[in-house]
Protein backbone atom coordinates (compact mmCIF):
# COMPACT_ATOMS: atom_id res chain seq x y z
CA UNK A 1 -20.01 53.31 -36.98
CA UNK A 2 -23.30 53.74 -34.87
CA UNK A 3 -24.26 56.95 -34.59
CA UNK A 4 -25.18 58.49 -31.61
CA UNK A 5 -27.72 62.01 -31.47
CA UNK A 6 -28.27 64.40 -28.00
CA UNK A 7 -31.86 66.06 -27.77
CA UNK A 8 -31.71 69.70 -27.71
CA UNK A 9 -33.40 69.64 -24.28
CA UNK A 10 -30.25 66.98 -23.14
CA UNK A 11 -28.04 69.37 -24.69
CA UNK A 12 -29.17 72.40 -22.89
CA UNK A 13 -29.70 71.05 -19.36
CA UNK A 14 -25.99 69.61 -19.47
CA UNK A 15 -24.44 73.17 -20.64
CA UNK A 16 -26.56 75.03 -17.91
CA UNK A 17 -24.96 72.52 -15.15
CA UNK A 18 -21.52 72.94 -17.22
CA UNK A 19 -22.79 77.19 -16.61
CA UNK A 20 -23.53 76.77 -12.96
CA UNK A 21 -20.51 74.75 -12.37
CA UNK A 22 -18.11 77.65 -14.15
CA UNK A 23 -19.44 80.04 -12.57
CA UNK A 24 -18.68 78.36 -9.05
CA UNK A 25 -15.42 77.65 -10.25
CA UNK A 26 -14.34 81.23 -10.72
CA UNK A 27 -16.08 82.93 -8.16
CA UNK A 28 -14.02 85.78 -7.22
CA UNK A 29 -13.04 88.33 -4.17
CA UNK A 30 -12.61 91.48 -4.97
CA UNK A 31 -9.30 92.33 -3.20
CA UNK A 32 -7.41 90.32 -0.82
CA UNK A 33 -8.76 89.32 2.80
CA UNK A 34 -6.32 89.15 5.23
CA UNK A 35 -6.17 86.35 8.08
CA UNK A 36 -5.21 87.81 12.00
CA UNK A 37 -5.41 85.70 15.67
CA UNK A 38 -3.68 81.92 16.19
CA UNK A 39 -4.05 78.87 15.61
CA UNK A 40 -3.32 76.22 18.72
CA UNK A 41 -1.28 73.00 18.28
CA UNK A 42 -0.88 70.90 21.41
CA UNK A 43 2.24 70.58 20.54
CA UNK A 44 4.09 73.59 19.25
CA UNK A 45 1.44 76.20 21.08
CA UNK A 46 0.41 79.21 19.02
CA UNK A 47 0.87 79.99 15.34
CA UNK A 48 0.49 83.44 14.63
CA UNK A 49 -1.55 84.53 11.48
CA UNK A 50 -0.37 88.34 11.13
CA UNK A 51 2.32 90.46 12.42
CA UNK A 52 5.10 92.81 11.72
CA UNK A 53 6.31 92.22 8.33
CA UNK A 54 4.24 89.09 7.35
CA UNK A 55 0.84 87.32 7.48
CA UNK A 56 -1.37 85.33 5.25
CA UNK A 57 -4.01 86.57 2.87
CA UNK A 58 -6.75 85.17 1.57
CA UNK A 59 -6.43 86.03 -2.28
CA UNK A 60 -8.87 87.04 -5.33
CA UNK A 61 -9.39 83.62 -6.24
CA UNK A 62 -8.88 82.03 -2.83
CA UNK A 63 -5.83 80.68 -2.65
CA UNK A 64 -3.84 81.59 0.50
CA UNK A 65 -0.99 83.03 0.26
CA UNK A 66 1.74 84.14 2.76
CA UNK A 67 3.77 82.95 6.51
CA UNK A 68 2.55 82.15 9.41
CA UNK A 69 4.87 82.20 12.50
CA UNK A 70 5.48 79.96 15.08
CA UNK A 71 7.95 80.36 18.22
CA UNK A 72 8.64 76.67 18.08
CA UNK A 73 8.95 75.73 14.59
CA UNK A 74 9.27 79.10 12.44
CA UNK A 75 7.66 79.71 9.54
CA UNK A 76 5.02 78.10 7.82
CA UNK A 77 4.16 78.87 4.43
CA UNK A 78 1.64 78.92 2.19
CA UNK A 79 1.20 79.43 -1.45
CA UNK A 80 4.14 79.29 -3.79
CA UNK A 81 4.52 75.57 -2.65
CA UNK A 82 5.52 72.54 -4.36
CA UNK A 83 6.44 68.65 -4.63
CA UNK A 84 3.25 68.12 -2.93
CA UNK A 85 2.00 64.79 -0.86
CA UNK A 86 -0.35 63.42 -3.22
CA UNK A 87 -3.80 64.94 -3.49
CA UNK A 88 -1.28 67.67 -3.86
CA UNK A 89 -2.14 71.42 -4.36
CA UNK A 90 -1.28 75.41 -2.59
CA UNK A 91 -3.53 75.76 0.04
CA UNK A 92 -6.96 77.05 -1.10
CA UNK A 93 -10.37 78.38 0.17
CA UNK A 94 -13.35 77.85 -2.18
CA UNK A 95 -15.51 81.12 -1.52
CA UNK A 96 -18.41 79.09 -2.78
CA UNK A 97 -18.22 76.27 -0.56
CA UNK A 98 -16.62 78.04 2.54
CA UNK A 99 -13.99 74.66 2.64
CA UNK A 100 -10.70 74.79 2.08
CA UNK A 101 -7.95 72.27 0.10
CA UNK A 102 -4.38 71.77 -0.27
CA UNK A 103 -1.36 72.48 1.77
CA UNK A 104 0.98 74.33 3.76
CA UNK A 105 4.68 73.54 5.50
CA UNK A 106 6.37 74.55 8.23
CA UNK A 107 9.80 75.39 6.42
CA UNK A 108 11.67 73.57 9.44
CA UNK A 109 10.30 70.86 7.34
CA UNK A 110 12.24 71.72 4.24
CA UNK A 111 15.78 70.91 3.47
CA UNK A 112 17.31 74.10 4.41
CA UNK A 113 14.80 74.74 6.85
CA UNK A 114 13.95 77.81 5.01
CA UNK A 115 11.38 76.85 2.28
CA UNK A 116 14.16 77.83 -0.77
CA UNK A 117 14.12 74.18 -1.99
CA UNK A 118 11.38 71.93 -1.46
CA UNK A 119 13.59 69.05 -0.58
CA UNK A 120 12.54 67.06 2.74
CA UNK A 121 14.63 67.60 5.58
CA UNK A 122 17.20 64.98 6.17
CA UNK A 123 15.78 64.63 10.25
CA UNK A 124 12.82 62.96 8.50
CA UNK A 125 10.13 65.10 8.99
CA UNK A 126 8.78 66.68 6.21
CA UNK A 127 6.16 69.67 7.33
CA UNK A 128 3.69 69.52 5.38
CA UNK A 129 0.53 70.82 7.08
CA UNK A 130 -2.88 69.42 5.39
CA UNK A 131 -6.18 71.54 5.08
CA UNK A 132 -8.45 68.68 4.12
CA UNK A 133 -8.73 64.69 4.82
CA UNK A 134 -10.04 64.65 0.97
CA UNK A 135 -5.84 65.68 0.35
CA UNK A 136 -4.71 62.27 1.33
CA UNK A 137 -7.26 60.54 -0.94
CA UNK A 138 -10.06 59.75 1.67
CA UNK A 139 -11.47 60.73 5.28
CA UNK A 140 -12.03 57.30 6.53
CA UNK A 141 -9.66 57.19 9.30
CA UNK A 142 -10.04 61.22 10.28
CA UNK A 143 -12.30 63.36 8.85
CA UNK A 144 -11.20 67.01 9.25
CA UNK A 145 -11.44 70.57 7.39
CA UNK A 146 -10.26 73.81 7.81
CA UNK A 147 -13.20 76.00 7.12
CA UNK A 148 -14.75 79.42 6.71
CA UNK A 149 -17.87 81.57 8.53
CA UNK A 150 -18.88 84.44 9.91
CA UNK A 151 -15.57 86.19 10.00
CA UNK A 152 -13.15 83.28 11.43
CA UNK A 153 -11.98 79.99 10.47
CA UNK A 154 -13.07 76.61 11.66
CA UNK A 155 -11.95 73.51 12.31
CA UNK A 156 -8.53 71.53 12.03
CA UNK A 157 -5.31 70.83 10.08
CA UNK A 158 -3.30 67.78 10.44
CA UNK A 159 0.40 68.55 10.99
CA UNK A 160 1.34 64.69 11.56
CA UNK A 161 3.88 63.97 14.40
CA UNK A 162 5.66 67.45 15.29
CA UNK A 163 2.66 69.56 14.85
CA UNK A 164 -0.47 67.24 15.35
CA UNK A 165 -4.20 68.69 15.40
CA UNK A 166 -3.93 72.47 14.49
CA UNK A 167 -7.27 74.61 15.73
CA UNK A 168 -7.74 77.41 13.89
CA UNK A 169 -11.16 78.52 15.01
CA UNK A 170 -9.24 81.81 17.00
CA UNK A 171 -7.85 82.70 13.28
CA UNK A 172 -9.90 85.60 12.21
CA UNK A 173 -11.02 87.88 9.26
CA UNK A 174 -13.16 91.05 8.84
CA UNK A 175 -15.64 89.25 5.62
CA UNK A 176 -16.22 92.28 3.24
CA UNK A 177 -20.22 91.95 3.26
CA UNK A 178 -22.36 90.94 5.32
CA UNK A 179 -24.69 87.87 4.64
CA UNK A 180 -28.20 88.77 3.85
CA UNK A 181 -30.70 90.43 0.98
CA UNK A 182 -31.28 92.87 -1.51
CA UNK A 183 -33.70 94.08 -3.84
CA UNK A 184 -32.77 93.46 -7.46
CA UNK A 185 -32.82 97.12 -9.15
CA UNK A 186 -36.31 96.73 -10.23
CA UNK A 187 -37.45 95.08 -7.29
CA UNK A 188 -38.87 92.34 -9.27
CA UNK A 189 -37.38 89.92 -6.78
CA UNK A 190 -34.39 89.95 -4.33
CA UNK A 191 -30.82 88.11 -3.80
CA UNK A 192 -29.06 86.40 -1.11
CA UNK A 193 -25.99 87.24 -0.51
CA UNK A 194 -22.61 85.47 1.77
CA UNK A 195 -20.08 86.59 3.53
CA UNK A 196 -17.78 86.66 0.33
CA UNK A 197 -20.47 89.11 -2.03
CA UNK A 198 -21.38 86.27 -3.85
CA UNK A 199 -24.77 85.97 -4.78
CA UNK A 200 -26.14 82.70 -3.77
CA UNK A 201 -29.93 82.75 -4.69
CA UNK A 202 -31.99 84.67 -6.66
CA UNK A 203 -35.98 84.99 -5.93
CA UNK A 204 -38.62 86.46 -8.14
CA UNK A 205 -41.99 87.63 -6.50
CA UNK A 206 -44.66 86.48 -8.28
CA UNK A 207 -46.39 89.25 -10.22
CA UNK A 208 -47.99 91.94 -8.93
CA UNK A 209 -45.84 91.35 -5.90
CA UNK A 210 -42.75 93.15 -5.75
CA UNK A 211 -39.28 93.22 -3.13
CA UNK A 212 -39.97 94.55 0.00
CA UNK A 213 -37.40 97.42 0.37
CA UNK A 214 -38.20 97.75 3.51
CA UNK A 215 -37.21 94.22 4.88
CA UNK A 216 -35.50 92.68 1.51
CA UNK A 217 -36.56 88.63 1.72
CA UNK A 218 -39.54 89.15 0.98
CA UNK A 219 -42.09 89.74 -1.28
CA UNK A 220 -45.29 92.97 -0.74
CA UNK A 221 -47.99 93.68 -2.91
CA UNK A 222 -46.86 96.75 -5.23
CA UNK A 223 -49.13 99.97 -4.40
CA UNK A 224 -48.46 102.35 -6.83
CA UNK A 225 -51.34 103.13 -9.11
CA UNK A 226 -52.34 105.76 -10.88
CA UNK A 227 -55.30 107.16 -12.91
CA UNK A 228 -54.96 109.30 -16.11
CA UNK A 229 -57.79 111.08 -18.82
CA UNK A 230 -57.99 113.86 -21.27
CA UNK A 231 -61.20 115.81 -22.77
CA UNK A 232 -62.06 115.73 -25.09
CA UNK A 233 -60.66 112.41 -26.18
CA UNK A 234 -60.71 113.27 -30.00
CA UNK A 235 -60.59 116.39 -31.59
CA UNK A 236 -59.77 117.94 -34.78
CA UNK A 237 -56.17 118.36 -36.37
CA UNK A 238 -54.58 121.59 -34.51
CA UNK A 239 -56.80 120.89 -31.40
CA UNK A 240 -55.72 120.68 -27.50
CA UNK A 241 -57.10 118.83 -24.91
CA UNK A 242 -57.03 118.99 -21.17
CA UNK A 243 -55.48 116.44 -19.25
CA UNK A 244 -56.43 115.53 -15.81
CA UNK A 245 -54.05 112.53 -13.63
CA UNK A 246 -54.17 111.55 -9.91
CA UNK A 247 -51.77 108.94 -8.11
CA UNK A 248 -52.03 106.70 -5.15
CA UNK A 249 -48.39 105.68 -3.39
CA UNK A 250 -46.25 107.39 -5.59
CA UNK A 251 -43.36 109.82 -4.56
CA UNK A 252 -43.14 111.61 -8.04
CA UNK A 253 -45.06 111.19 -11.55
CA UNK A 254 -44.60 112.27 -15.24
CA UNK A 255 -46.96 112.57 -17.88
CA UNK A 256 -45.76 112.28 -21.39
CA UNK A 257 -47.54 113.31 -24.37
CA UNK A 258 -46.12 110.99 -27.15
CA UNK A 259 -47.03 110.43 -30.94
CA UNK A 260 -47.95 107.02 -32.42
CA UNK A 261 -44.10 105.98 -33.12
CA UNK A 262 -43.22 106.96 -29.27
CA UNK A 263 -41.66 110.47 -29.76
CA UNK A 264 -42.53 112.68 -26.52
CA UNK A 265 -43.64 116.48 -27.88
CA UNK A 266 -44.15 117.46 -23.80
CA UNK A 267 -44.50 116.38 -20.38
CA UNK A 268 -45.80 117.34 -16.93
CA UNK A 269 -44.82 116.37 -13.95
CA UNK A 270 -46.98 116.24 -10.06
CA UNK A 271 -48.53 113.29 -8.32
CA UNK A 272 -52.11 114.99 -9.66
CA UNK A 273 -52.60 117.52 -12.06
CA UNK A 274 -54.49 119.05 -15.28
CA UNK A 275 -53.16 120.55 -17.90
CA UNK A 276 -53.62 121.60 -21.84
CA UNK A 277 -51.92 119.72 -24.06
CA UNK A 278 -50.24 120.99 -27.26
CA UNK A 279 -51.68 121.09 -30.50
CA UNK A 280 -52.41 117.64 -31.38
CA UNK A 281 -51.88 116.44 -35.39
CA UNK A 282 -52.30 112.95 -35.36
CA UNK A 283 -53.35 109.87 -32.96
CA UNK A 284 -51.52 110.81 -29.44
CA UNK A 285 -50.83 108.93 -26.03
CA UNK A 286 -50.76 110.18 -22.93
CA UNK A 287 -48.88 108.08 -20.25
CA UNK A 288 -48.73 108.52 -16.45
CA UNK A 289 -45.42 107.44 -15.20
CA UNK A 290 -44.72 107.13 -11.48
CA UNK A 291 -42.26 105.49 -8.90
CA UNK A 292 -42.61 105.21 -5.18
CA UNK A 293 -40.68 105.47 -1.74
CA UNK A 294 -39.29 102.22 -1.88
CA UNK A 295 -37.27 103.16 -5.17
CA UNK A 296 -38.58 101.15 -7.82
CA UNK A 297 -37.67 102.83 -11.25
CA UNK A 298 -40.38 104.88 -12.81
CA UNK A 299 -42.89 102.97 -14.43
CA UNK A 300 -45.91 103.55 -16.36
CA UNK A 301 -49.12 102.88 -14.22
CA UNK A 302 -51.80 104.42 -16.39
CA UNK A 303 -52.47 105.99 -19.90
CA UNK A 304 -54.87 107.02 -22.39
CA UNK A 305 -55.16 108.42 -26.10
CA UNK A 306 -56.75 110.91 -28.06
CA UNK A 307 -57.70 110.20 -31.72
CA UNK A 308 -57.83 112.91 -34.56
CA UNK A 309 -61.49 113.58 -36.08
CA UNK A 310 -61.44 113.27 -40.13
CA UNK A 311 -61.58 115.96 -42.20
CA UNK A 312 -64.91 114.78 -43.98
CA UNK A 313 -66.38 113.88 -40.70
CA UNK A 314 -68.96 117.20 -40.33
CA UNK A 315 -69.59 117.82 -36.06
């Protein structure tokens, strides 16, 4: 037996992809989007996406699901199919890719003509409708897809000889976001988002740039400072000492007077100020902490320390 070893750095790039491909794989709506207008066969007319009593959805995970109606042929459903052409599958739209795969039927198509069995029809045709050349096994001969953007569908499904070419660019849907950016919560960077609330790309500004919450997209240099001192800077055990802080850009600052192991005895708040501190009994910090309009969280921009004077240390 030979054998064989994967470097860690193999290893991890392939489970990141394996990641990245999971996560595109189970992107997710959060409730059903519903599908309105017509679609427009040269050969049956209009197809009706929504009306009284039915329609088709666009579900969680995609999948569509629901009748459309035709005054020539009846009903056509999708989802809860089966006995699929091959390439066979329920009609689905992958949110990540805005294309969709699989099938519907007319149910004039179906034995009964109804859709309860998924027997053919015994006149021979079959009505199955096809979302996708890929469905057949290639798009060598026709390449067509029913697509998704900007709040309507696009493109064509291939109904073979009753129903033909079907257009569904007049089908229509209200997206539930629209495309564009937003600052990530500590404006470190911003996303992109689509049409389905999927985040698409992440940026980070390079530091000391931050997200501009003005125009999210881009990047501005971060203007918040701050300025913070106390005096006298060391003291004896018991002592108090004033201090003074001033801010530039900021909409509303803290100061925090803090032991060595981080524990906060008192605070102050005002974009400038000077105060006394209380009695200080060991090494102490004093840290200004400010945000500013465009809502980054309150950092600290400045600080400073007083130190305790030894006992056998004569003045």
């Amino acid at each position: 037996m030979i054998a064989r070893y994967v470097s860690w750095p193999m290893f991890f790039a392939a489970l990141c992809l394996w990641l990245l491909s999971a996560s595109f794989a189970h992107a997710q709506l959060s409730s059903p989007v519903p599908l309105s207008g017509y679609a427009w066969s040269s050969t049956i007319g209009w197809v009706s996406f929504s009306g009284p009593g039915y329609g088709v959805d666009i579900e969680t995970n995609g999948d569509l699901d629901g009748y459309a109606w035709s005054s020539t042929i009846g009903w056509i459903k999708f989802g809860g199919l089966s006995s699929f052409p091959s390439g066979g599958s329920d009609a689905n739209l992958d949110i990540s890719t805005n294309e969709a795969t699989g099938w519907a039927r007319a149910c004039a198509g179906t034995e009964f003509g109804d859709c309860s069995t998924m027997a053919d029809h015994p006149g021979g045709w079959d009505g199955w409708i096809s979302l996708n050349c890929s469905n057949t096994g290639g798009c060598g001969t026709s390449s067509y897809v029913v697509g998704a953007g900007g709040g309507v569908l696009t493109g064509y499904a291939w109904g073979s000889s009753v129903i033909g070419w079907l257009d569904v660019s007049n089908v229509t849907f209200t997206a539930p976001c629209s495309p564009g950016f937003q600052c990530l919560a500590d404006l470190s960077g911003y996303e992109q988002t689509d049409q389905w609330c999927q985040v698409v790309n992440t940026t980070n500004c390079s530091s000391p740039l931050i997200c501009d919450t003005g125009n999210p997209g881009s990047c501005v240099a971060n203007t918040l400072a701050g300025s913070i001192s106390v005096r006298p800077a060391a003291a004896r055990s018991g002592d108090t000492t004033e201090i003074t802080w001033s801010s530039t850009d900021a909409i509303s600052c803290t100061v925090e007077q803090q032991n060595a192991a981080g524990n906060a005895s008192q605070s102050w708040t005002g974009l400038s100020g000077t105060e006394t501190s209380d009695p200080v009994n060991q090494f102490t910090i004093f840290s200004l902490m400010c945000t500013n309009a465009g809502g980054i969280p309150e950092y600290e921009v400045a600080s400073t320390s007083m130190d305790i004077i030894p006992l056998n240390i004569e003045t």
